[in-house]
C-alpha atoms as a PDB file:
ATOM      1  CA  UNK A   1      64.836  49.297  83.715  1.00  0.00           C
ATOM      2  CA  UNK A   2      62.871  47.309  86.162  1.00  0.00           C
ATOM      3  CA  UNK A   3      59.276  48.968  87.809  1.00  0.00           C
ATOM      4  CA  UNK A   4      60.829  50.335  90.686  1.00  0.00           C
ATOM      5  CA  UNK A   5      63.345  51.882  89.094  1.00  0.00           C
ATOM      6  CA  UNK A   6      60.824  53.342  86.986  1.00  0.00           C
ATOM      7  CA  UNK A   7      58.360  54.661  89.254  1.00  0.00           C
ATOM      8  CA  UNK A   8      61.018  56.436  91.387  1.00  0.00           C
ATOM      9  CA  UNK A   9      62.409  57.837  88.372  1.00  0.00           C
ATOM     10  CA  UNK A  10      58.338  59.438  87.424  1.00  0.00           C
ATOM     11  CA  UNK A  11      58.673  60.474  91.205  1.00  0.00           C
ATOM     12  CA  UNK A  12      61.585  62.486  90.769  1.00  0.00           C
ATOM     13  CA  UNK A  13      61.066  63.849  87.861  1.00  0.00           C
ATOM     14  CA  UNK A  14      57.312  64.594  88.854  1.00  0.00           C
ATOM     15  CA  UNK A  15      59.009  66.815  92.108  1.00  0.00           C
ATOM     16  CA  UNK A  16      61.424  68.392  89.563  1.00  0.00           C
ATOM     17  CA  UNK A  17      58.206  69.397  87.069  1.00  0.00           C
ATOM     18  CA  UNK A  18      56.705  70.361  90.597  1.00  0.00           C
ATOM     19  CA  UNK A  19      59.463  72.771  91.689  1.00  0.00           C
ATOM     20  CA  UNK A  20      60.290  74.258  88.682  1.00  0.00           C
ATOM     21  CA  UNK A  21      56.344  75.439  87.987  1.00  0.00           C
ATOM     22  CA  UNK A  22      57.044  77.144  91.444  1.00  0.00           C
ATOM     23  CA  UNK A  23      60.259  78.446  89.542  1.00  0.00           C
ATOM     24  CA  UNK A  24      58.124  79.847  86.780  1.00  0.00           C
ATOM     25  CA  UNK A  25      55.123  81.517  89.709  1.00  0.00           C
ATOM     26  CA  UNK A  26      58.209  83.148  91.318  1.00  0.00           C
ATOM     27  CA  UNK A  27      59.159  84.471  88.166  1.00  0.00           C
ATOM     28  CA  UNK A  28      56.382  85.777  87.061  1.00  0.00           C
ATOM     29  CA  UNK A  29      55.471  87.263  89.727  1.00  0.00           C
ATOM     30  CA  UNK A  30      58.776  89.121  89.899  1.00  0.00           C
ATOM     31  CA  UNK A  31      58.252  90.187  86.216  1.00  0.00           C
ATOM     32  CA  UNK A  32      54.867  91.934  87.500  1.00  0.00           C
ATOM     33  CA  UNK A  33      56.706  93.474  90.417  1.00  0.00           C
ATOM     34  CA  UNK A  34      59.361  94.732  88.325  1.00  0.00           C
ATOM     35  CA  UNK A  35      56.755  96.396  85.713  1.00  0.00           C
ATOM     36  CA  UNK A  36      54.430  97.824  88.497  1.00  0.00           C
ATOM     37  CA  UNK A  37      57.477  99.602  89.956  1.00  0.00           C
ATOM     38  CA  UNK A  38      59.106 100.377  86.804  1.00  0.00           C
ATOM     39  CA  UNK A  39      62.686  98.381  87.465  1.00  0.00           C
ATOM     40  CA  UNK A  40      63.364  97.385  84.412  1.00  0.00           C
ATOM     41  CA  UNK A  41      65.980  94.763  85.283  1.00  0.00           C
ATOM     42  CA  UNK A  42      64.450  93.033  87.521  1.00  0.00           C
ATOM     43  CA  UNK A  43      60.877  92.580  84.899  1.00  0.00           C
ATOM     44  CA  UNK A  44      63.710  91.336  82.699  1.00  0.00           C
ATOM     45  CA  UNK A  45      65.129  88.791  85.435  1.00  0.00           C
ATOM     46  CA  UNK A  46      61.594  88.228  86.368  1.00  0.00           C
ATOM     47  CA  UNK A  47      60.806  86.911  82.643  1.00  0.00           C
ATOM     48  CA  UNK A  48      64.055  85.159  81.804  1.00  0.00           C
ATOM     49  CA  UNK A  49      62.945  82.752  85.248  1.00  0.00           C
ATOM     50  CA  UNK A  50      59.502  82.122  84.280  1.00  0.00           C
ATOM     51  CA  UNK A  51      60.403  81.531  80.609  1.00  0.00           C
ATOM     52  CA  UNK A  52      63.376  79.119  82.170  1.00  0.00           C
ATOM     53  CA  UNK A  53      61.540  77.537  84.662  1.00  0.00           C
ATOM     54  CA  UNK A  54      58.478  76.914  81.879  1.00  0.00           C
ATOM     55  CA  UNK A  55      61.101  75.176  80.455  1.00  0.00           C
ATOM     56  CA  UNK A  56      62.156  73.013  82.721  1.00  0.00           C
ATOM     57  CA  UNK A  57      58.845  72.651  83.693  1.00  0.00           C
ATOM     58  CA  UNK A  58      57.779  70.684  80.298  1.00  0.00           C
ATOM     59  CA  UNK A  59      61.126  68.979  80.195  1.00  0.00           C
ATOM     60  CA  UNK A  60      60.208  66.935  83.532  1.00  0.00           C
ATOM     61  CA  UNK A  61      56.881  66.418  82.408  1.00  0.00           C
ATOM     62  CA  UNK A  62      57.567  65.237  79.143  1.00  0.00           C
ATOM     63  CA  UNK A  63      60.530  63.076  81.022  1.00  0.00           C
ATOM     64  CA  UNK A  64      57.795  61.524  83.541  1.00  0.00           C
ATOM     65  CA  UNK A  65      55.395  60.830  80.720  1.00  0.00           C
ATOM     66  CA  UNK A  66      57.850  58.769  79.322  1.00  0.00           C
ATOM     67  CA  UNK A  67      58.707  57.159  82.221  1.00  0.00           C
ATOM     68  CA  UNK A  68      54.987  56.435  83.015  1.00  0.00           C
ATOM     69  CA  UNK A  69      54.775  54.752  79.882  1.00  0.00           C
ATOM     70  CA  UNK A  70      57.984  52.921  80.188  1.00  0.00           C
ATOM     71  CA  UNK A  71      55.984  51.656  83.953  1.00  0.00           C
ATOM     72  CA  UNK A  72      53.115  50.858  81.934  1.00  0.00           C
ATOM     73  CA  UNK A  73      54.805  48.779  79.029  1.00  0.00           C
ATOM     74  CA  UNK A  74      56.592  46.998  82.036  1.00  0.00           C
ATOM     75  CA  UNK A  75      53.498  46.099  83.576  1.00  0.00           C
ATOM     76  CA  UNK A  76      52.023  45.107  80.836  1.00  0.00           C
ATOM     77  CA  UNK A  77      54.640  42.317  79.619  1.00  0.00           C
ATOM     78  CA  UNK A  78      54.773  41.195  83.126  1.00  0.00           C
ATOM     79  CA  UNK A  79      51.417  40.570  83.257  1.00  0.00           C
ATOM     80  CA  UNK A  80      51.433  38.558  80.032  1.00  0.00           C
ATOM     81  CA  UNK A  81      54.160  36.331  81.815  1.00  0.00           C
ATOM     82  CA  UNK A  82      52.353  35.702  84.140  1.00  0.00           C
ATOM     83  CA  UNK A  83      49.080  34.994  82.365  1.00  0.00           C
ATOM     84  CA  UNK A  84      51.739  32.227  80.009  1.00  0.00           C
ATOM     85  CA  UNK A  85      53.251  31.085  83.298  1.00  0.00           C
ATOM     86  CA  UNK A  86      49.989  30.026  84.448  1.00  0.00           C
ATOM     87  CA  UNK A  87      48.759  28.716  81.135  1.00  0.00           C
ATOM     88  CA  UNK A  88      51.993  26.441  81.098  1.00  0.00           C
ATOM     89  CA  UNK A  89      51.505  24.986  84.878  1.00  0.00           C
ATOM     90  CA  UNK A  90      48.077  24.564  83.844  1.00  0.00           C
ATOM     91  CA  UNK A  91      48.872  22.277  80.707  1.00  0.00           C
ATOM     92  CA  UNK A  92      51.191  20.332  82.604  1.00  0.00           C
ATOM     93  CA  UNK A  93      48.583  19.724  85.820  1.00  0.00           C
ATOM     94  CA  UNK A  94      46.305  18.258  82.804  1.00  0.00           C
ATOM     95  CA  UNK A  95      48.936  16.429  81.040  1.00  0.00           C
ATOM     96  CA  UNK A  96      49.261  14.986  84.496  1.00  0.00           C
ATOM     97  CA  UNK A  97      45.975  14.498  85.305  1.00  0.00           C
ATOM     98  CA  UNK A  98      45.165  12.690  81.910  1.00  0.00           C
ATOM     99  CA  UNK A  99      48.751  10.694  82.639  1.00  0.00           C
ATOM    100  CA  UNK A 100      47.407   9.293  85.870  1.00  0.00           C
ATOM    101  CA  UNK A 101      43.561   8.928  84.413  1.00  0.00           C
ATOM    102  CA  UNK A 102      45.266   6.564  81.953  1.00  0.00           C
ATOM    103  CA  UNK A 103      47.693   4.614  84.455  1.00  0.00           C
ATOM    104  CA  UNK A 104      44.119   4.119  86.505  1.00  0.00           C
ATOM    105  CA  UNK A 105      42.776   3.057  83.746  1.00  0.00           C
ATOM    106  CA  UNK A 106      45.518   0.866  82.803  1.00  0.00           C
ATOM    107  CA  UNK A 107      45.874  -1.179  86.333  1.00  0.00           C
ATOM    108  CA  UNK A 108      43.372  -4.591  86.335  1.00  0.00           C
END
């Protein structure tokens, strides 16, 4: 899994996680409706989609916490390339340096 990859995967989940709290509102809300008017199916409906959409709810965030730190494990290794990337081109612009110091050095 490469960055982008990741951080449009933590997007979609995050809209999922999003939507289904909305889920959960509607739901709720229905429950109260349903009680206040004394329907008892649709309290019961109103429940079941809250409890389901609760549900969902911490399944997307759990999934874009672990996609977040998926990112942030990716970002991290990539920035220790780099940091050994530049350590290497640095060694070898001294090595050169000292090569040519020496060849100057060298010449009558």
């Amino acid at each position: 899994m490469n960055l982008d990859d990741a951080a449009i995967d933590a997007a979609a989940a995050g809209a999922a996680a999003t939507k289904a709290a909305g889920a959960s509102w509607a739901g709720a809300a229905a429950s109260v409706l349903g009680w206040v008017t004394q329907i008892d199916l649709l309290t019961l409906v109103g429940v079941l989609v809250a409890v389901s959409g609760a549900l969902v709810s911490w399944y997307y965030q759990h999934q874009r916490t672990r996609l977040a730190r998926a990112e942030s494990e990716i970002r991290q290794r990539n920035l220790l390339l780099d940091e050994q990337i530049k350590k290497q081109k640095l060694a070898e612009m001294e090595a050169r340096i000292t090569s040519h110091a020496e060849r100057m050095c060298d010449e009558p």
